[in-house]
PDB file of N, CA and C in Angstrom:
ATOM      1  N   UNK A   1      74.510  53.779  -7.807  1.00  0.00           N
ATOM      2  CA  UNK A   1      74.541  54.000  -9.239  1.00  0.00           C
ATOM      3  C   UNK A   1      73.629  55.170  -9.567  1.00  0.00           C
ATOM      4  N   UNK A   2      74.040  56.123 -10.394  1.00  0.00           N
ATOM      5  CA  UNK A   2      73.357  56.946 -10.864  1.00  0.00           C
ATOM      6  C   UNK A   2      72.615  57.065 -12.398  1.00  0.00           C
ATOM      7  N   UNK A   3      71.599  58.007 -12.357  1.00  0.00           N
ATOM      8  CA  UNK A   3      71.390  57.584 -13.948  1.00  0.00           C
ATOM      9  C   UNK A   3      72.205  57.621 -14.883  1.00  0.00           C
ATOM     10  N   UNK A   4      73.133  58.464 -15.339  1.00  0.00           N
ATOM     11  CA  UNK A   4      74.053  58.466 -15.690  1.00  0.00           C
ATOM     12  C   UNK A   4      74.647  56.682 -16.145  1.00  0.00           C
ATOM     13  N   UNK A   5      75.188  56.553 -15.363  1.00  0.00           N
ATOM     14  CA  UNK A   5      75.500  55.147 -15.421  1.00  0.00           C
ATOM     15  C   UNK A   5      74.854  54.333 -15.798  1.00  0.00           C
ATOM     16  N   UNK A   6      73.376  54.258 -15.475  1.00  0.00           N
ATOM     17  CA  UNK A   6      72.740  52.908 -16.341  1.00  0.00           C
ATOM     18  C   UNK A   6      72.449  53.561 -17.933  1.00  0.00           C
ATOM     19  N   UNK A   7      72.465  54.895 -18.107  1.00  0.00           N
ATOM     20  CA  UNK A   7      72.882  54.992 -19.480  1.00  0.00           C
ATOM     21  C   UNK A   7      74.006  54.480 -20.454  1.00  0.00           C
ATOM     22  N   UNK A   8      75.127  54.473 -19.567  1.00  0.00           N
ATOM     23  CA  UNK A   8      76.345  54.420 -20.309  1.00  0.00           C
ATOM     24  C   UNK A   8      76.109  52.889 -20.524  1.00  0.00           C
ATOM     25  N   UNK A   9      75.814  52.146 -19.115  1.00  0.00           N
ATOM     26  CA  UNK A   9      75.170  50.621 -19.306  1.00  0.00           C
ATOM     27  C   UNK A   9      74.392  50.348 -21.114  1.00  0.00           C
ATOM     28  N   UNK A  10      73.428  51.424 -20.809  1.00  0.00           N
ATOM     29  CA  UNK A  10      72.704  50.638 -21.820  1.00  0.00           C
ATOM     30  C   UNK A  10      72.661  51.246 -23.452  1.00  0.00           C
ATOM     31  N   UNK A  11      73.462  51.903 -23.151  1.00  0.00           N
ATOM     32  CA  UNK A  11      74.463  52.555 -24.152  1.00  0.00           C
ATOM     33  C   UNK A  11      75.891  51.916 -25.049  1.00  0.00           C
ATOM     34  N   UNK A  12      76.563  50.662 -23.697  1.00  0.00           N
ATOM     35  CA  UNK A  12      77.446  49.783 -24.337  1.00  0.00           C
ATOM     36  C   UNK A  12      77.004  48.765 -24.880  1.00  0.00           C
ATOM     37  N   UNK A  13      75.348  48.405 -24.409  1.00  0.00           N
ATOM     38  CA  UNK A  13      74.702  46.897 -25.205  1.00  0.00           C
ATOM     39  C   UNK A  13      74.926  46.805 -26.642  1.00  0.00           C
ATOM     40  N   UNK A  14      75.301  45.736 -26.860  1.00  0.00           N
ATOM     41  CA  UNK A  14      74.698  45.374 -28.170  1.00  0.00           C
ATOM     42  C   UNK A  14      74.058  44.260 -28.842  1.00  0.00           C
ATOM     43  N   UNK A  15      74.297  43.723 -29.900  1.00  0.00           N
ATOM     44  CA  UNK A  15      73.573  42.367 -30.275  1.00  0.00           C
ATOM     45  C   UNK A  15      74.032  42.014 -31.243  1.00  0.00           C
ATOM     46  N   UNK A  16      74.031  40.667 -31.631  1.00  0.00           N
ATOM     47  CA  UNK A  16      74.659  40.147 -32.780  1.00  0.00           C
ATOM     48  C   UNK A  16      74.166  39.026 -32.914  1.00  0.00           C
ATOM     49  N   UNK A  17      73.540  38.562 -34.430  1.00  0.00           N
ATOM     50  CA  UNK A  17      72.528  38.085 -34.859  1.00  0.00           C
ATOM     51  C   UNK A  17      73.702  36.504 -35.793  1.00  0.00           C
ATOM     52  N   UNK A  18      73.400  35.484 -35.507  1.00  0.00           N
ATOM     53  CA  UNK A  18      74.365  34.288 -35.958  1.00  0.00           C
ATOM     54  C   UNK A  18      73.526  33.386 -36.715  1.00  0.00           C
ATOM     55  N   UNK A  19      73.218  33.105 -37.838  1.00  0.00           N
ATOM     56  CA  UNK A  19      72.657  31.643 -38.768  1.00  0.00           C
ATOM     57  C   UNK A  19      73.631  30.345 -38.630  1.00  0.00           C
ATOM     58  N   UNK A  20      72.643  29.423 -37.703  1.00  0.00           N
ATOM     59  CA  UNK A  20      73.202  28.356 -37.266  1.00  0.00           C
ATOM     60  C   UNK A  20      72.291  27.122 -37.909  1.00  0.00           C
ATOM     61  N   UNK A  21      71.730  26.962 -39.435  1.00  0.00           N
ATOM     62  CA  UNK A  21      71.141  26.013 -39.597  1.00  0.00           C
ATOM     63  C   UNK A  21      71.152  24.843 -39.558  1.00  0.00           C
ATOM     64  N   UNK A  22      72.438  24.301 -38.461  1.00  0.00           N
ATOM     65  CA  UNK A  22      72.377  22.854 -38.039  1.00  0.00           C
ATOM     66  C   UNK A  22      70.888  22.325 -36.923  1.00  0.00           C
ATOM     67  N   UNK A  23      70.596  23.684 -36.185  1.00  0.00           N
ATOM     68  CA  UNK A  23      69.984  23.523 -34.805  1.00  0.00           C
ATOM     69  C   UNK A  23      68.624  22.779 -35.600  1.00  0.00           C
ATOM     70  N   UNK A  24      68.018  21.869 -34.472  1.00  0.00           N
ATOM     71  CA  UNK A  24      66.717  21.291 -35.289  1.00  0.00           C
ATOM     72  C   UNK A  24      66.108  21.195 -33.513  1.00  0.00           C
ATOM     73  N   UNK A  25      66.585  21.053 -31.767  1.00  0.00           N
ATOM     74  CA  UNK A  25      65.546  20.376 -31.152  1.00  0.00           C
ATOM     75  C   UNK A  25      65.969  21.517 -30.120  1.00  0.00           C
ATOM     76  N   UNK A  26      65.483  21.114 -28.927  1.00  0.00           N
ATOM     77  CA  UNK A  26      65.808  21.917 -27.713  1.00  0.00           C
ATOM     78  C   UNK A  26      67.380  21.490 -27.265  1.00  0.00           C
ATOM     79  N   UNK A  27      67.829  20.304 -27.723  1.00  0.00           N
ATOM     80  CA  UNK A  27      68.765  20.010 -26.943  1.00  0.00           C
ATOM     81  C   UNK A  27      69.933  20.732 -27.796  1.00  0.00           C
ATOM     82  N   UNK A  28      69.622  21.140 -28.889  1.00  0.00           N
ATOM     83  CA  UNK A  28      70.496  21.658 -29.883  1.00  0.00           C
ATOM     84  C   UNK A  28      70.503  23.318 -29.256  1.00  0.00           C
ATOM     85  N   UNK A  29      69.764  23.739 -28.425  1.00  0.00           N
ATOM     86  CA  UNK A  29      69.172  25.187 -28.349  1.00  0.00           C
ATOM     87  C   UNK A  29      70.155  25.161 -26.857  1.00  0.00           C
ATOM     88  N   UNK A  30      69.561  24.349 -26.125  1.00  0.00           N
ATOM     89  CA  UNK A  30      70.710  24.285 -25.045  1.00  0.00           C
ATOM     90  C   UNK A  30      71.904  24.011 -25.113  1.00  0.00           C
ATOM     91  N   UNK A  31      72.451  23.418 -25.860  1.00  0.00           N
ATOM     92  CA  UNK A  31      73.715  23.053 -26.116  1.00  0.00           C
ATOM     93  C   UNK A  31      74.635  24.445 -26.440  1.00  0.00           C
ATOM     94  N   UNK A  32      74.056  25.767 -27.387  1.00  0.00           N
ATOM     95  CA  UNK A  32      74.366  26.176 -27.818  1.00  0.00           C
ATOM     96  C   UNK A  32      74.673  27.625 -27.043  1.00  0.00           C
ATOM     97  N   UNK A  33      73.265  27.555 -25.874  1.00  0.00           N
ATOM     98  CA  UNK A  33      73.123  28.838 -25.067  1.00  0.00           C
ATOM     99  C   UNK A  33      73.866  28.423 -24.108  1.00  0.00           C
ATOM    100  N   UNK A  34      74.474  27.441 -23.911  1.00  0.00           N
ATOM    101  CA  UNK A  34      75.346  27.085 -22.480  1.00  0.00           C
ATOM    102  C   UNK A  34      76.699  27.459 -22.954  1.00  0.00           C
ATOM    103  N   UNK A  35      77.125  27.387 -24.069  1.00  0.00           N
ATOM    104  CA  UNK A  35      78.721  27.216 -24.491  1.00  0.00           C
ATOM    105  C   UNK A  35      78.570  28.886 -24.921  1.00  0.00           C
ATOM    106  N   UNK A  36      77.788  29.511 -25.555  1.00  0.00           N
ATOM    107  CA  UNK A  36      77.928  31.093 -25.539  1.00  0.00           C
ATOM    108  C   UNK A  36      77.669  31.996 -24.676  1.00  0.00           C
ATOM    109  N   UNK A  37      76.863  31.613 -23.476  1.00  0.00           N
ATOM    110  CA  UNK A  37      76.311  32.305 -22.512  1.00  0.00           C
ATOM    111  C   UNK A  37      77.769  31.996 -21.395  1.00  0.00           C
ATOM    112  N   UNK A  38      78.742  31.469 -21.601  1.00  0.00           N
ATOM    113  CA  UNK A  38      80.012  31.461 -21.390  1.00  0.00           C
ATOM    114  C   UNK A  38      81.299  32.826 -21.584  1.00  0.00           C
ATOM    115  N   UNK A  39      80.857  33.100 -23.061  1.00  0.00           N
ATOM    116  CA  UNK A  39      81.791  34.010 -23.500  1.00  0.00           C
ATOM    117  C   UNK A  39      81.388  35.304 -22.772  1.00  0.00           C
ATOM    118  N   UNK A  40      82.864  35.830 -22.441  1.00  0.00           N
ATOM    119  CA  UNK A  40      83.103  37.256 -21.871  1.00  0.00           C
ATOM    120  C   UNK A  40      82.413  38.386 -22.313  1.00  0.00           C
ATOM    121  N   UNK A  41      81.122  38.558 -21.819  1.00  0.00           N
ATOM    122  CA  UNK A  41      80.157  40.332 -22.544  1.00  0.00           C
ATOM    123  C   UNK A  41      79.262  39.538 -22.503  1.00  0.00           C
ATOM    124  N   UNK A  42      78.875  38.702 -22.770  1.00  0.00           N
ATOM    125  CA  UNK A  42      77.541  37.937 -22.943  1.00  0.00           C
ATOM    126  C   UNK A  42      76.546  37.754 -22.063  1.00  0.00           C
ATOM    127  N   UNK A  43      75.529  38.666 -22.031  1.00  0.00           N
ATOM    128  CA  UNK A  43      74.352  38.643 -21.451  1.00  0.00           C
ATOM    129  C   UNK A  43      73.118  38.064 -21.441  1.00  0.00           C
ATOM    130  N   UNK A  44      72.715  37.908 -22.661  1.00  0.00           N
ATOM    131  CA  UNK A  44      71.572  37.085 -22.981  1.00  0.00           C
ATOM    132  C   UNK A  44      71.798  36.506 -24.443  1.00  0.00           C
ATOM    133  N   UNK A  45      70.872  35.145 -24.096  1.00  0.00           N
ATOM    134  CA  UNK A  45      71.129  34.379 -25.510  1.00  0.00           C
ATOM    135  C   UNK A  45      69.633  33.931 -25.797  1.00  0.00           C
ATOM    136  N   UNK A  46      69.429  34.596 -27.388  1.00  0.00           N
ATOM    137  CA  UNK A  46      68.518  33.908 -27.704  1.00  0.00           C
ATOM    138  C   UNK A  46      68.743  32.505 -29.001  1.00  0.00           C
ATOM    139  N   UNK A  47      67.776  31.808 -28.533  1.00  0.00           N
ATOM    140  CA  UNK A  47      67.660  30.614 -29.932  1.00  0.00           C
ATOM    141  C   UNK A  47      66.473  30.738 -30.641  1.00  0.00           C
ATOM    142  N   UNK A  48      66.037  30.753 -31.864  1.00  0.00           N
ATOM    143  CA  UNK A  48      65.326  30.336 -32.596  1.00  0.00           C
ATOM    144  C   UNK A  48      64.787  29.583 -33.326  1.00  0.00           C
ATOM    145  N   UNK A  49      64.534  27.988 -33.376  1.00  0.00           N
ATOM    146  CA  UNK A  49      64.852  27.156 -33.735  1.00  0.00           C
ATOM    147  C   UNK A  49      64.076  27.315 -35.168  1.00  0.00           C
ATOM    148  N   UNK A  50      62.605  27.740 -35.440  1.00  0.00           N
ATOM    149  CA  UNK A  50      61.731  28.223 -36.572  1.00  0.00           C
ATOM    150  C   UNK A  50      63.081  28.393 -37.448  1.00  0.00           C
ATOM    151  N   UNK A  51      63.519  29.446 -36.938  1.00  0.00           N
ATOM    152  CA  UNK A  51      64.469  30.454 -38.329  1.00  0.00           C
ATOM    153  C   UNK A  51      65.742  30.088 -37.938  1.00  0.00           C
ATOM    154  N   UNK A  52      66.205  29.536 -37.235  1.00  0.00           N
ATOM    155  CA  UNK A  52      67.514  28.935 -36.936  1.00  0.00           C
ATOM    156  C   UNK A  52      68.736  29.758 -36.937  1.00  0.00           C
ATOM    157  N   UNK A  53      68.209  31.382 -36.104  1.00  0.00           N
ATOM    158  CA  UNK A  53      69.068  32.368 -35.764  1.00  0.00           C
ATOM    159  C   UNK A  53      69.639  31.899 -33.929  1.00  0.00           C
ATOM    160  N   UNK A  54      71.137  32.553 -33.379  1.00  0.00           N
ATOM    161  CA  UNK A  54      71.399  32.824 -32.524  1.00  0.00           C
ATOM    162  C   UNK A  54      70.996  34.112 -32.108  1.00  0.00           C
ATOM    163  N   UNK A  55      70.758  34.703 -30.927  1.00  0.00           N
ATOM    164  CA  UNK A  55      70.839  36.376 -31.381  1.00  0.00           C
ATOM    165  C   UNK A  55      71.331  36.719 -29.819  1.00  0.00           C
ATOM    166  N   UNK A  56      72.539  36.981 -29.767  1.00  0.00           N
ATOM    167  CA  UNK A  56      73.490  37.303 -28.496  1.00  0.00           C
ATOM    168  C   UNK A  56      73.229  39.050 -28.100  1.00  0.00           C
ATOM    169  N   UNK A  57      73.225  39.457 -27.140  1.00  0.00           N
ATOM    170  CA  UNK A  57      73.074  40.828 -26.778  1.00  0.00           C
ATOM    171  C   UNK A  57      74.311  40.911 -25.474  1.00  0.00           C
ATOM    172  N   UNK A  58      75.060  41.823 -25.183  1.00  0.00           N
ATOM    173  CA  UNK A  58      75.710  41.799 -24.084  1.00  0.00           C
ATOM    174  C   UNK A  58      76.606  43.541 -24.552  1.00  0.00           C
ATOM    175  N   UNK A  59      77.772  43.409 -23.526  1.00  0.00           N
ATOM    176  CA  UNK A  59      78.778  44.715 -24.132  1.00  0.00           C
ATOM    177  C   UNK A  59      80.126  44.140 -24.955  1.00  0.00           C
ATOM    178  N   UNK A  60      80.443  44.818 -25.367  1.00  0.00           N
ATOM    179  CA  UNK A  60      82.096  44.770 -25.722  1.00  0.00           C
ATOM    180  C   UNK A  60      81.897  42.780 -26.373  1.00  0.00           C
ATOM    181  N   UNK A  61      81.163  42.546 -27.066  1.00  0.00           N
ATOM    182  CA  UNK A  61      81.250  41.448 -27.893  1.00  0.00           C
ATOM    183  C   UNK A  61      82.208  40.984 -29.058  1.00  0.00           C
ATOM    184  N   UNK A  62      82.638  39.631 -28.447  1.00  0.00           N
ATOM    185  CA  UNK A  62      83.304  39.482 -29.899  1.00  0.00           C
ATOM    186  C   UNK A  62      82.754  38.377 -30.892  1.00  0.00           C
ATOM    187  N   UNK A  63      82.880  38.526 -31.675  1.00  0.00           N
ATOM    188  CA  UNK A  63      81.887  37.566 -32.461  1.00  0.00           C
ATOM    189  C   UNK A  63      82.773  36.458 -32.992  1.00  0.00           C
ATOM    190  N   UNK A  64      84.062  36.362 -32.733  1.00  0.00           N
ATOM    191  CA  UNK A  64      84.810  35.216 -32.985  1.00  0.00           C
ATOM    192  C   UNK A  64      84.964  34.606 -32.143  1.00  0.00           C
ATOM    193  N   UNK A  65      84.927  34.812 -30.905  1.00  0.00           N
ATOM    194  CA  UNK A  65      84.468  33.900 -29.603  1.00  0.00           C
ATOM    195  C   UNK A  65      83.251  33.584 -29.478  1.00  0.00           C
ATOM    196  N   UNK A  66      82.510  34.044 -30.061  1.00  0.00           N
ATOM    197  CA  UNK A  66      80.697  33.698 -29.813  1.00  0.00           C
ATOM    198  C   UNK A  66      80.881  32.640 -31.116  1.00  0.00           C
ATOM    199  N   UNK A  67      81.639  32.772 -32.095  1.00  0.00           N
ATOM    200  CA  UNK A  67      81.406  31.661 -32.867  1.00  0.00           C
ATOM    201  C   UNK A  67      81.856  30.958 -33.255  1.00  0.00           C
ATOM    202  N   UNK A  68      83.451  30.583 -32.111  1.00  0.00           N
ATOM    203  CA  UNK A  68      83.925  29.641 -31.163  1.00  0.00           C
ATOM    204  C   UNK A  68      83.385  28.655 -30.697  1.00  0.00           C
ATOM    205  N   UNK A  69      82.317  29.463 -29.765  1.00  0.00           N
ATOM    206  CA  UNK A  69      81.396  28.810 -28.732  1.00  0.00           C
ATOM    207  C   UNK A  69      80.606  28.190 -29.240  1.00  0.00           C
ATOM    208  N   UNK A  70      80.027  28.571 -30.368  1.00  0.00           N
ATOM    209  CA  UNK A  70      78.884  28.254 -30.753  1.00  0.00           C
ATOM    210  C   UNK A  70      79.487  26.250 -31.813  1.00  0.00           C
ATOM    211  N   UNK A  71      80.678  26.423 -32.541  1.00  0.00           N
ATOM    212  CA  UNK A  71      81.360  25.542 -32.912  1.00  0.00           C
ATOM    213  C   UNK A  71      81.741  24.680 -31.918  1.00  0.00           C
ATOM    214  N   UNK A  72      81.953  24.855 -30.705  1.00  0.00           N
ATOM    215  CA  UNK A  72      82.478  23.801 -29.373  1.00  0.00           C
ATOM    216  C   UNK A  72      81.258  23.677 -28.885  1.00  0.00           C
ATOM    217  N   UNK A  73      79.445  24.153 -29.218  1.00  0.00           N
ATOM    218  CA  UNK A  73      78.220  23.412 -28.840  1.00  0.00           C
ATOM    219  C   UNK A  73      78.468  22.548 -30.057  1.00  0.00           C
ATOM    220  N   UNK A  74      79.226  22.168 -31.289  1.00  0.00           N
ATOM    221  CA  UNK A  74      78.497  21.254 -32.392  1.00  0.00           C
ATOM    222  C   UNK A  74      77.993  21.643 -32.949  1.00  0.00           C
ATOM    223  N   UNK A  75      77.868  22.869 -33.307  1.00  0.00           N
ATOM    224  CA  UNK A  75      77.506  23.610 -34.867  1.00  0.00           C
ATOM    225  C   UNK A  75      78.264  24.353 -35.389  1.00  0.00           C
ATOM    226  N   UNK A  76      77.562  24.834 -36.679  1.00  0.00           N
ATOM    227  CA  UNK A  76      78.771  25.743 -37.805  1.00  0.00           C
ATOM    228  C   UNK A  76      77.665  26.756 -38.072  1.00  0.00           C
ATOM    229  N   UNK A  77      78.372  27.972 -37.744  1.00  0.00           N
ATOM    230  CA  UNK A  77      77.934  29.536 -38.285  1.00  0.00           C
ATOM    231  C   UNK A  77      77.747  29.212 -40.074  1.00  0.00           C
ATOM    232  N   UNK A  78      76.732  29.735 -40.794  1.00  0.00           N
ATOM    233  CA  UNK A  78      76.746  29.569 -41.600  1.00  0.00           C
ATOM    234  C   UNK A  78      76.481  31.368 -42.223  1.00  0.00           C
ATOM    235  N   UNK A  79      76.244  31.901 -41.629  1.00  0.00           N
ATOM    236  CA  UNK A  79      76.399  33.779 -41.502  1.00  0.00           C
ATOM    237  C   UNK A  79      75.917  33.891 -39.853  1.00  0.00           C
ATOM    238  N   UNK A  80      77.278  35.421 -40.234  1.00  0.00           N
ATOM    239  CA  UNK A  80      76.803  36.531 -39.231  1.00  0.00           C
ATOM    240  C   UNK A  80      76.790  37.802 -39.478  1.00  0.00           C
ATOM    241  N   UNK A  81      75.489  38.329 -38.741  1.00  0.00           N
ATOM    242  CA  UNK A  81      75.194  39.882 -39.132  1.00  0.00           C
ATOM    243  C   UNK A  81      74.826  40.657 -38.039  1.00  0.00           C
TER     244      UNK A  81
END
């Protein structure tokens, strides 16, 4: 791999930020990073339980499958930005 390439890499990232105010414990946090850390592009998943954001980073994301996933862990998107 050349530099080049881990540019274009980190050049396709992105992120996308989900309000899931059902989440309240860890098991709600796992539940949620297992069923999105599933979807196709998805690289890293964060939970927040304080502020009760998702915040997905990966390439080529879709956010109707991330909030799919996030509905087949047992919660409801309540915004995404």
């Amino acid at each position: 791999m050349n530099s080049s390439d881990t540019n274009n890499d980190i050049n396709d990232m992105s992120e996308l930020t989900f309000n899931v105010p059902g989440m309240t414990c860890g098991h709600c946090e796992a539940a949620v990073k297992g069923e999105v850390g599933k979807v196709a592009g998805v690289s890293d998943v964060a939970v927040d339980l304080a502020t009760k954001l998702v915040t997905v980073s990966g390439s080529a994301l879709d956010a109707t499958a991330i909030v799919a996933a996030i509905d087949e862990a047992g919660f409801e998107v309540a915004t995404a930005g």
